[in-house]
Protein backbone atom coordinates (compact mmCIF):
# COMPACT_ATOMS: atom_id res chain seq x y z
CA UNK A 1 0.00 0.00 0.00
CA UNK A 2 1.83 2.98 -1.31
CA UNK A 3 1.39 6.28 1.07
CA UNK A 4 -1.51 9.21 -0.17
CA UNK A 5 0.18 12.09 -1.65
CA UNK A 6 0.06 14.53 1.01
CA UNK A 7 -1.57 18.11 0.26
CA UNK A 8 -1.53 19.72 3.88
CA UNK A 9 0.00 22.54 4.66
CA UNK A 10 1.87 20.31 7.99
CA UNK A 11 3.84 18.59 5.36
CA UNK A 12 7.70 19.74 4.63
CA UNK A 13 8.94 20.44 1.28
CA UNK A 14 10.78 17.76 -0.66
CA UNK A 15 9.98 15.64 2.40
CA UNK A 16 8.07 12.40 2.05
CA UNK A 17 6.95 10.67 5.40
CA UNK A 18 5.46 7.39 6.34
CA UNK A 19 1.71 6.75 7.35
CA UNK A 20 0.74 5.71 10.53
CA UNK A 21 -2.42 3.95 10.96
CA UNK A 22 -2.14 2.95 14.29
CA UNK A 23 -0.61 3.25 18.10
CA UNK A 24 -0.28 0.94 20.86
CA UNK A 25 1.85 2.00 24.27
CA UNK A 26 5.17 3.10 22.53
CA UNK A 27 4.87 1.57 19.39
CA UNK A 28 3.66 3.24 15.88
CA UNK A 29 2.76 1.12 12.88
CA UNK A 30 2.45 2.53 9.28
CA UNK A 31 0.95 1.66 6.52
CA UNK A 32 3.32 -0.41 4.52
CA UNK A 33 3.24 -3.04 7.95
CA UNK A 34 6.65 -1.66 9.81
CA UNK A 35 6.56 -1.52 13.54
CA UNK A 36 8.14 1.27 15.22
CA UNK A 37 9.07 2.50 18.83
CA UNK A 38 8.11 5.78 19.76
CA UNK A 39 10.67 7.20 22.05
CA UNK A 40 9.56 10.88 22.82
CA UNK A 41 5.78 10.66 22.80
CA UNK A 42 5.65 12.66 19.35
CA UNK A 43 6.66 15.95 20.93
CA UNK A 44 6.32 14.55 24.42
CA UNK A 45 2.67 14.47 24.14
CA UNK A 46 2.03 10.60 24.70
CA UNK A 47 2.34 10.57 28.56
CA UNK A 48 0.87 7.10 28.78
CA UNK A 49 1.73 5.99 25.27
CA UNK A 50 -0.85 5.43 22.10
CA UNK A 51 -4.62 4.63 22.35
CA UNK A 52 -5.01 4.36 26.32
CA UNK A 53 -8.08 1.82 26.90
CA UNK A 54 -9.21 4.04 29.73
CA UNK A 55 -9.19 7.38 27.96
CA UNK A 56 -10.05 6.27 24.42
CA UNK A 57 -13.33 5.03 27.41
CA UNK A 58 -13.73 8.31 28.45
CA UNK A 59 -13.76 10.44 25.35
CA UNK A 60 -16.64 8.02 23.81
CA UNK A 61 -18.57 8.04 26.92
CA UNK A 62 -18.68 11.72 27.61
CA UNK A 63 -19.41 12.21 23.53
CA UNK A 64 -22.57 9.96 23.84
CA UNK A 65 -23.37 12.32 26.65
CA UNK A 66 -22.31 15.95 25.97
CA UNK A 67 -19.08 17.47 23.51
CA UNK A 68 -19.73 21.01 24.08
CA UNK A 69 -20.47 24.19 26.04
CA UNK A 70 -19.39 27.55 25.24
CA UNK A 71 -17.73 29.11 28.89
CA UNK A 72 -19.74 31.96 29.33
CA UNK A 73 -23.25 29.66 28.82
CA UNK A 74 -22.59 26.79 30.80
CA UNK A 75 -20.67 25.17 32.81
CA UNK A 76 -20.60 21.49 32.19
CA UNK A 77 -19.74 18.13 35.03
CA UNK A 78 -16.19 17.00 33.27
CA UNK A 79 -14.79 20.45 33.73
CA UNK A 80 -15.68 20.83 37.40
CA UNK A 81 -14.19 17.24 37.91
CA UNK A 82 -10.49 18.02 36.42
CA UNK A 83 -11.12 21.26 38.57
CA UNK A 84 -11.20 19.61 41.63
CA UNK A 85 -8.72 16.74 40.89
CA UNK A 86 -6.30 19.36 39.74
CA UNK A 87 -6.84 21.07 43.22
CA UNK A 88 -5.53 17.54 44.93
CA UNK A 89 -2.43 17.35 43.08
CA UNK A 90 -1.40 20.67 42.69
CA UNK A 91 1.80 22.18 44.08
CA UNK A 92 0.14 25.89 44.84
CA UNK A 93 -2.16 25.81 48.19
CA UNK A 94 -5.84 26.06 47.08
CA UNK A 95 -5.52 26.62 43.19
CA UNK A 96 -8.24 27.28 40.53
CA UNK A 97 -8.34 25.80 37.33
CA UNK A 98 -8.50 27.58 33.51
CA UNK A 99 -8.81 24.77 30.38
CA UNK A 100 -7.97 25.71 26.88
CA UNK A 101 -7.02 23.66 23.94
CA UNK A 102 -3.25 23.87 23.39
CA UNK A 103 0.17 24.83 25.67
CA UNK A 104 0.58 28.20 23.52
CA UNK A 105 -2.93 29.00 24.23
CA UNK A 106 -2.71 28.91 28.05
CA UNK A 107 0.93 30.61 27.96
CA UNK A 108 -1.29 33.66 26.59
CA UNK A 109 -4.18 32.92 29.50
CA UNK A 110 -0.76 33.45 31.52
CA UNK A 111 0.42 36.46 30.21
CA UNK A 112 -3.54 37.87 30.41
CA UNK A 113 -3.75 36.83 33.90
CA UNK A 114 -0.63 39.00 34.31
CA UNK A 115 -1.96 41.93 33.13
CA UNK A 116 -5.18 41.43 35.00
CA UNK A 117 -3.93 40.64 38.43
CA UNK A 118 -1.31 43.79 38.74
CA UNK A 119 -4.78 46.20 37.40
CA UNK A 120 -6.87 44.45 39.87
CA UNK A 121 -3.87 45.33 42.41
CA UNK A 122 -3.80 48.65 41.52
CA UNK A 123 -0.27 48.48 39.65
CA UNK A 124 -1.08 48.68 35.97
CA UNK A 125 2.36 49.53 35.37
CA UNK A 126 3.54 45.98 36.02
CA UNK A 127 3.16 44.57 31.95
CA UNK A 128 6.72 43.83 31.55
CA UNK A 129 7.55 40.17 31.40
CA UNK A 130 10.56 38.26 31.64
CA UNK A 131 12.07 35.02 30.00
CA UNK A 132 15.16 33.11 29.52
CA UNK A 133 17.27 31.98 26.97
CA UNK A 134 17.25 29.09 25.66
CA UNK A 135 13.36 28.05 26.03
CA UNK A 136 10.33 27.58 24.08
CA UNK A 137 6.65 28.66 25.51
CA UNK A 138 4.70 28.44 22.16
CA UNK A 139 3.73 29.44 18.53
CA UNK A 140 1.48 32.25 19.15
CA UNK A 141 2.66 35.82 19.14
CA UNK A 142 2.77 36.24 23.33
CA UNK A 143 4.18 32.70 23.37
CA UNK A 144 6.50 32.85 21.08
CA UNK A 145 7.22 36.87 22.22
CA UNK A 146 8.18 34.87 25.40
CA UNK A 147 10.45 32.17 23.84
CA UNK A 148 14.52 31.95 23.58
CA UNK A 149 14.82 30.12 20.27
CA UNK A 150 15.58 30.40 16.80
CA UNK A 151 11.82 29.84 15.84
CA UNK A 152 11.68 33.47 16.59
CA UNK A 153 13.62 34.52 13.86
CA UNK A 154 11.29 34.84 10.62
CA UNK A 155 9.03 37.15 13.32
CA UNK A 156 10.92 39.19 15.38
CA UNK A 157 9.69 42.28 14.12
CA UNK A 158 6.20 41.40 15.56
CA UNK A 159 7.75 39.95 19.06
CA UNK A 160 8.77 41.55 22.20
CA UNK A 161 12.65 40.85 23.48
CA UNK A 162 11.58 39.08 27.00
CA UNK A 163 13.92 35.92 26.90
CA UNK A 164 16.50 38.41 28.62
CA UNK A 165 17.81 36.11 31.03
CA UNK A 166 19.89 33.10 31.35
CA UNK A 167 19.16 29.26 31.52
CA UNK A 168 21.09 27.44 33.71
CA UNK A 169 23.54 25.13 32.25
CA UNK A 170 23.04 26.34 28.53
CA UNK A 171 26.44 26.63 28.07
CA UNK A 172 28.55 23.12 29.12
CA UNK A 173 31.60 24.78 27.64
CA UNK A 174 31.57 27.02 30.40
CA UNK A 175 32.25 24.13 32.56
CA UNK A 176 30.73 25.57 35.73
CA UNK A 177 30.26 24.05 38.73
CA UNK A 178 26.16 23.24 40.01
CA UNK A 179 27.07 26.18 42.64
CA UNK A 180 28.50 28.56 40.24
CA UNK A 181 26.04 27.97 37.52
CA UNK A 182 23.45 28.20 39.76
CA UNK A 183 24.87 31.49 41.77
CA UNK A 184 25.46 32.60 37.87
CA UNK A 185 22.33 32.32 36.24
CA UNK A 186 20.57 33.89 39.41
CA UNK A 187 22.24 36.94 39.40
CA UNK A 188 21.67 37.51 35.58
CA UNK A 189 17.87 37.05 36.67
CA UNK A 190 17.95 39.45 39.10
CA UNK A 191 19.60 42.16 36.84
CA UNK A 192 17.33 41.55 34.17
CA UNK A 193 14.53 42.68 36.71
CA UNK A 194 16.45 45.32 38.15
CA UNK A 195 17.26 46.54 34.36
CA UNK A 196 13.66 46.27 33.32
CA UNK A 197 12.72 48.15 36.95
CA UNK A 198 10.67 45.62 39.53
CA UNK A 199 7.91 48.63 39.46
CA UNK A 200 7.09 47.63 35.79
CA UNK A 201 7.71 43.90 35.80
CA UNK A 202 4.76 41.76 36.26
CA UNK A 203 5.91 38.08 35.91
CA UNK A 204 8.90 35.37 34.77
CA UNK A 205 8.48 32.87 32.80
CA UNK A 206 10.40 29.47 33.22
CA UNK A 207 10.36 25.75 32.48
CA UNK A 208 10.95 24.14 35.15
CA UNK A 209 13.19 21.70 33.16
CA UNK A 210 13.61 22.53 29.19
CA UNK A 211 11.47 20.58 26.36
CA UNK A 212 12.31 20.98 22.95
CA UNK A 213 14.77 24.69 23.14
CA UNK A 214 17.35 22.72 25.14
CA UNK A 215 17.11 18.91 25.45
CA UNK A 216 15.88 18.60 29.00
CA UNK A 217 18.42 21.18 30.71
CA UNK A 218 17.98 20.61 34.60
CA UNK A 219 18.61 23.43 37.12
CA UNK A 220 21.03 22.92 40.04
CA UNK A 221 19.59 22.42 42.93
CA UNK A 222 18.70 25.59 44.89
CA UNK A 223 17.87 27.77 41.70
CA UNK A 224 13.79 27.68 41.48
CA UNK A 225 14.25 28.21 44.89
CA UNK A 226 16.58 31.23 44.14
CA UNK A 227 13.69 32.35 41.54
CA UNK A 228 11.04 31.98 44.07
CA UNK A 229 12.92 33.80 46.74
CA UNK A 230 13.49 36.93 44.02
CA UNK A 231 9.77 36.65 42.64
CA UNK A 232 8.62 36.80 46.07
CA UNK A 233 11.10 39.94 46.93
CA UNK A 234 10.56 42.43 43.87
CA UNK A 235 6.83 41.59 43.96
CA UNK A 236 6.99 39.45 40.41
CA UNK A 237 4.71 36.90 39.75
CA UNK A 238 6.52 33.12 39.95
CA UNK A 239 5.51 31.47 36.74
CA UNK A 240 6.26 27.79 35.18
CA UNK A 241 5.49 26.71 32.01
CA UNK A 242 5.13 22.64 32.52
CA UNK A 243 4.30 21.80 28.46
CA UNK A 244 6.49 19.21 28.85
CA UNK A 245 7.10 18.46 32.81
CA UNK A 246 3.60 18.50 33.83
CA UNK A 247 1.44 15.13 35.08
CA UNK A 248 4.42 12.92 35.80
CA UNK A 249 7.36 13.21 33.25
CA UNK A 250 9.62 13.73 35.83
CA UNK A 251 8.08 11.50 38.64
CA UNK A 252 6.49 14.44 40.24
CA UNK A 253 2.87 15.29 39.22
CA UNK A 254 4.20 18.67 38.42
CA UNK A 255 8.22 19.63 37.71
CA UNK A 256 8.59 22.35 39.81
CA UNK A 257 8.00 19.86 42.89
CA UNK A 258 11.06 18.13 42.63
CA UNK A 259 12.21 21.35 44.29
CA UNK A 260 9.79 21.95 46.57
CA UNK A 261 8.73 24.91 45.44
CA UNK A 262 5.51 26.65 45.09
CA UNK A 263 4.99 28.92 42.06
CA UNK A 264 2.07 31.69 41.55
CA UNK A 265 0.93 29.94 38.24
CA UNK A 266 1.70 26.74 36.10
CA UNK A 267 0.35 25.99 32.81
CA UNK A 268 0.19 22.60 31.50
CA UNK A 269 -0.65 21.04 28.05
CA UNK A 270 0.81 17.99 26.21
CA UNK A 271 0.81 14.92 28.58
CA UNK A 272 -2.71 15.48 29.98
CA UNK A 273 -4.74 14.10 27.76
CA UNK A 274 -1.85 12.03 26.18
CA UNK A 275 -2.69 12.60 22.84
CA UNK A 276 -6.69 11.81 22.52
CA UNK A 277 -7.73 14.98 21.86
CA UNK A 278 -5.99 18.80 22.38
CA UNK A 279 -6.15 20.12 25.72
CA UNK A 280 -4.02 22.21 28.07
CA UNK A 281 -4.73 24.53 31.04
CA UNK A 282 -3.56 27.23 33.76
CA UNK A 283 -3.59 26.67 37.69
CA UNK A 284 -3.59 29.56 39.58
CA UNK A 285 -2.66 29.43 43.39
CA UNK A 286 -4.80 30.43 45.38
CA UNK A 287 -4.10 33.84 46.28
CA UNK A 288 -3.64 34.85 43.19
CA UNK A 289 -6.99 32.99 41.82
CA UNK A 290 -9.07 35.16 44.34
CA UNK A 291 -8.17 39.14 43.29
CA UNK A 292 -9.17 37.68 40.01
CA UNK A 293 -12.38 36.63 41.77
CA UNK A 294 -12.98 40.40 43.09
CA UNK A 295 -13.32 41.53 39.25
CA UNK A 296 -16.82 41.84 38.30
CA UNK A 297 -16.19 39.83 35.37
CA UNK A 298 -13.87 37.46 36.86
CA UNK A 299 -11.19 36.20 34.43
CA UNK A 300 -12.86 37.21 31.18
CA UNK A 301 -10.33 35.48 28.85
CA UNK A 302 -10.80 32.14 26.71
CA UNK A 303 -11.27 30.61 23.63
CA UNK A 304 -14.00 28.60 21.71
CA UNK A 305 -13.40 25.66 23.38
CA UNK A 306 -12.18 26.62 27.07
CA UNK A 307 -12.89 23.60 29.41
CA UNK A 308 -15.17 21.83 26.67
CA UNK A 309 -16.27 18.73 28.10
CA UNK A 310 -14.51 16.04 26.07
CA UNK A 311 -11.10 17.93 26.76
CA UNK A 312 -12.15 17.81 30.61
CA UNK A 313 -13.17 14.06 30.95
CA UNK A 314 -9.91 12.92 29.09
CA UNK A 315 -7.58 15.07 31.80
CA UNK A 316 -9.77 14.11 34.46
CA UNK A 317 -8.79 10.31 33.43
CA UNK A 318 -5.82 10.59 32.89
CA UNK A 319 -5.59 11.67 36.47
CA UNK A 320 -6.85 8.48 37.76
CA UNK A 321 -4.85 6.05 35.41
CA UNK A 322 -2.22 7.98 36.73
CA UNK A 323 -3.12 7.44 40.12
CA UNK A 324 -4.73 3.55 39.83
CA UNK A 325 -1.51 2.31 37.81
CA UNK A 326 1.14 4.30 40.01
CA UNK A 327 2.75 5.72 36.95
CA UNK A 328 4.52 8.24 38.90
CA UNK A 329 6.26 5.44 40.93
CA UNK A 330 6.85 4.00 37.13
CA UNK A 331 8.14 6.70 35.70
CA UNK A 332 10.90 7.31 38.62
CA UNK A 333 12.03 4.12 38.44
CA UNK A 334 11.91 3.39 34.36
CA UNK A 335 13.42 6.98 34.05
CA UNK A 336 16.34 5.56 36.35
CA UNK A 337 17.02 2.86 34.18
CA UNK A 338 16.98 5.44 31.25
CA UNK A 339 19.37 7.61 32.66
CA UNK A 340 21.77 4.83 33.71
CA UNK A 341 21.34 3.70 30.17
CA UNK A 342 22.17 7.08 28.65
CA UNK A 343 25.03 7.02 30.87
CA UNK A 344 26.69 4.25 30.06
CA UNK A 345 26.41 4.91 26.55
CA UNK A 346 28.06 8.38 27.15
CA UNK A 347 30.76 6.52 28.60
CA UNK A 348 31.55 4.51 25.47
CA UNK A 349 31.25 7.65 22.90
CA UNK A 350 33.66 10.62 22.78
CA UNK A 351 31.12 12.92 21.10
CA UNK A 352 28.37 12.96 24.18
CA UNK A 353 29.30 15.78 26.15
CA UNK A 354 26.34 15.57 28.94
CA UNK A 355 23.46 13.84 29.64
CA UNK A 356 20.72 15.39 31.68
CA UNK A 357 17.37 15.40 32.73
CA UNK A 358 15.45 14.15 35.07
CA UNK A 359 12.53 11.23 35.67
CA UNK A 360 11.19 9.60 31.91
CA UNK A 361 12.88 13.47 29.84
CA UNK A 362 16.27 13.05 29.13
CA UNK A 363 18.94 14.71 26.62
CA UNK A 364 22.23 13.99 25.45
CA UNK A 365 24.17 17.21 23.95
CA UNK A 366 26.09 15.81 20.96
CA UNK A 367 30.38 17.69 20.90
CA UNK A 368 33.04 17.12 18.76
CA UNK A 369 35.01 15.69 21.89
CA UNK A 370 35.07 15.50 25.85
CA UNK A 371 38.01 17.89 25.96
CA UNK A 372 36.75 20.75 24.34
CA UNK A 373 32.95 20.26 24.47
CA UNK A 374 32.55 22.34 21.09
CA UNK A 375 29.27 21.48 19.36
CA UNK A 376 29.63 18.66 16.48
CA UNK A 377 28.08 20.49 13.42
CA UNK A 378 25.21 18.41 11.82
CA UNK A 379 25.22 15.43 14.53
CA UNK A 380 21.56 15.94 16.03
CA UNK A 381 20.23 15.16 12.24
CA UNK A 382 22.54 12.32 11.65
CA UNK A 383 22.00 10.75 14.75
CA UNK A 384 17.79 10.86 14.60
CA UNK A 385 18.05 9.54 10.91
CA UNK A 386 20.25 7.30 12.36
CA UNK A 387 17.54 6.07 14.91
CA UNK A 388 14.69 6.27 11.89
CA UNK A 389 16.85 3.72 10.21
CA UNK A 390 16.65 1.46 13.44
CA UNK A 391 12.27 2.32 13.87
CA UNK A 392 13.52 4.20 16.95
CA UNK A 393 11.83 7.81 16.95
CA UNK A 394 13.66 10.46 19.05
CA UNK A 395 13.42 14.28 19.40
CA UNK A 396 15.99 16.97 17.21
CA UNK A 397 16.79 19.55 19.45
CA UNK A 398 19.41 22.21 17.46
CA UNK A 399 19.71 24.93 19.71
CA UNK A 400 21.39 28.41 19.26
CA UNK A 401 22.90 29.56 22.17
CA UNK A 402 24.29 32.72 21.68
CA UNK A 403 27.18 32.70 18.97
CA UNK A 404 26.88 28.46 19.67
CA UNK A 405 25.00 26.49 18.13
CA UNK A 406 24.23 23.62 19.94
CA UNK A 407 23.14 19.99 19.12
CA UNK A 408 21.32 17.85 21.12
CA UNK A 409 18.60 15.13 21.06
CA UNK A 410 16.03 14.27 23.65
CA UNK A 411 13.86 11.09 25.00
CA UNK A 412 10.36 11.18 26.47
CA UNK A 413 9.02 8.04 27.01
CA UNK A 414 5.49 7.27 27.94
CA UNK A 415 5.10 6.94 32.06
CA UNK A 416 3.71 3.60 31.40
CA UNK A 417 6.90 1.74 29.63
CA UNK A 418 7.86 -1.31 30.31
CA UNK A 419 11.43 -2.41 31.50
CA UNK A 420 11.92 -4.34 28.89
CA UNK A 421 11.31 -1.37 26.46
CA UNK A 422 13.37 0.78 27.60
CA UNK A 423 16.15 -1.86 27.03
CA UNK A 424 15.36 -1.43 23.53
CA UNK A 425 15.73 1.97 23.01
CA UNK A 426 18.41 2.09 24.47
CA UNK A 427 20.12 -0.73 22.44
CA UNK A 428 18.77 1.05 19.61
CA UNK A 429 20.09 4.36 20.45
CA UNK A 430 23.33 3.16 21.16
CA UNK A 431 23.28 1.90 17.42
CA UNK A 432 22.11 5.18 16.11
CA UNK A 433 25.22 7.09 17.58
CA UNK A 434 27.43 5.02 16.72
CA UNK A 435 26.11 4.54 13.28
CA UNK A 436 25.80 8.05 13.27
């Protein structure tokens, strides 16, 4: 069966790519009969792999029931379930839920609430917002404004400069020590608020660990605390953007918990509906959720389908399979065996400079050698077409960082994959690099 010629604007010149017609766990099959493994979820979307009984259950039975209601009509019994389930798991004391359909759509909710809060506050001056480099918050305008990447590039002249501040760790070649970096990348935070003026800041913007701008970059340990502790000080609102670390990639329902620390607003998208249909949301704590609540009109921000119902009985699922198959337990220990994986294949190759990452998200940064950690030009390509040759699917991650340009490839597993599985792509990997 040959594959359909393909007419839609998602498709890249010059570029032909296989079919799937179907997903199991971590495994993809096209349409000419090949099996593959899916190693990163897709873009880290498949938090408990292809075609999840349970939630492939749950969107049929809620579309028998009820598929829509517009926000400011109704309100509808899914979305005041994943309300209250998000409540229990959240990191932020007492938080309230906002549902929209994609992770650059409830960046922008963020960057509303922003702008609401400091009016409802009675600072209206407080707009400015703050980012690092590298990251990636989304496609939209706001999202994008917010992002430290080369997707930036073709529209700059429509974007505002707010990835002003470093990401820890960006730069291996620096060869820092988890102190220094950490004592570093602080500091350039703090006078990137003191340059903008705290009296006209109104939030920063990180990822708790990186997703697709830098390959799963992990802060030292005392940093979000260091963030928290300046957030809290210049009167900036504490915000993480967990796309990718949200609902137990890391082993934590949320990122930022591995630190213990308690932001003023997460958003979340990706991994909570694993793929069935496009969902993602905001939580804001709880103090922060309640001068909202003194506006006559509340929060009046959204989209078509804010907290539709199908969206809202898939995350409110996924919760529980979560939960009932102790996938967070799962993906600490699998994500263990990953990284000891990844390690010992560093140890056999000259050209991985670092591995990082933490739970079932890992990277590997690709360098010419050990001793001078330079980038190796053109090795994140070779090494995924490398794994494409083996059915192994990773994720590209080419990076610019500053005058570098930095290659790098990431893993995201689903929470739900097997010991035995992750044996295989890691035998598989191993093949691709050195193939590569």
């Amino acid at each position: 069966m040959s594959d359909p010629i393909d007419f839609s604007l998602t498709a890249t010149p010059g570029r032909v790519l296989p079919t799937a017609v179907r997903g199991e766990g971590c495994r993809i099959w096209t349409s000419d009969g090949q099996e593959w493994i899916d190693a990163c979820g897709g873009a880290m979307v498949m938090s408990v792999g292809h075609c999840h009984p349970r939630l492939v259950e749950a969107l049929k039975r809620q579309a028998e029931q009820l598929t829509f209601t517009y926000r400011f009509s109704f309100s509808n019994e899914p979305m005041l379930e994943l309300a209250e389930l998000l409540r229990e798991i959240s990191p932020m004391p007492d938080s309230w839920a906002f549902f929209n359909s994609s992770g650059s759509e409830s960046v922008e909710s963020a960057i509303n609430l922003v702008f609401l809060y400091w009016q409802e506050r009675g600072r209206p001056e407080k707009t400015g917002l703050i980012s690092r480099v590298p990251s990636y918050h989304g496609s939209t305008v706001g999202a994008l404004g917010l992002s430290g990447t080369a997707r930036r590039d073709d529209y700059e002249a429509l974007l505002d400069p707010n990835a002003i501040a470093p990401t820890p760790g960006a730069d291996i070649g620096a060869r820092r020590t988890p102190v220094e970096e950490c004592a570093y990348a602080l500091a350039e935070l703090e006078a990137a608020i003191v340059a903008r003026g705290p009296e006209t800041v109104g939030a920063v913007f990180i990822e708790p660990i990186t997703g697709a701008s830098g390959a799963a970059l992990t802060p030292p340990d005392g940093y979000l605390q260091g963030v928290r502790e300046l957030c809290t000080r210049y009167e900036v609102l504490m915000i993480c953007d967990e796309t990718i670390t949200g609902f137990g990639r890391t082993g934590t329902w949320f990122g930022v918990e591995q630190w213990h620390v308690e932001p003023d607003v997460i958003t979340f998208a990706k991994g909570v509906t694993s793929g069935i249909v496009p969902f993602s949301g905001m939580l804001a704590a709880g103090h922060v959720a309640e001068v909202l609540m003194r506006r006559p009109d509340g929060f009046p921000v959204g989209h078509t389908f804010s907290g539709y119902p199908l969206g809202c009985a898939v995350g409110a699922e996924m919760i529980r399979v979560i939960r009932d198959e102790q996938l967070l337990d799962n993906a600490a220990a699998r994500g263990a065996q990953l990284r000891a994986g990844l390690e010992h294949i560093a140890a056999g190759s000259p050209h991985v400079g670092q591995v990082r990452g933490m739970g079932l998200l890992q990277g590997i940064e690709l360098v010419e050698d050990r001793e001078s950690l330079t980038p190796r030009a053109g090795a994140t390509a070779r090494v995924v077409a490398a794994a494409r040759e083996q059915h192994l699917m990773i994720y590209s991650c080419v990076t610019r960082v500053g005058s570098r340009v930095v290659e790098a490839v990431m893993l995201a597993p689903p929470l739900n994959i097997s010991e035995a599985d992750v044996d295989i792509v890691l035998a598989r990997l191993e093949g691709a690099i050195g193939a590569a």
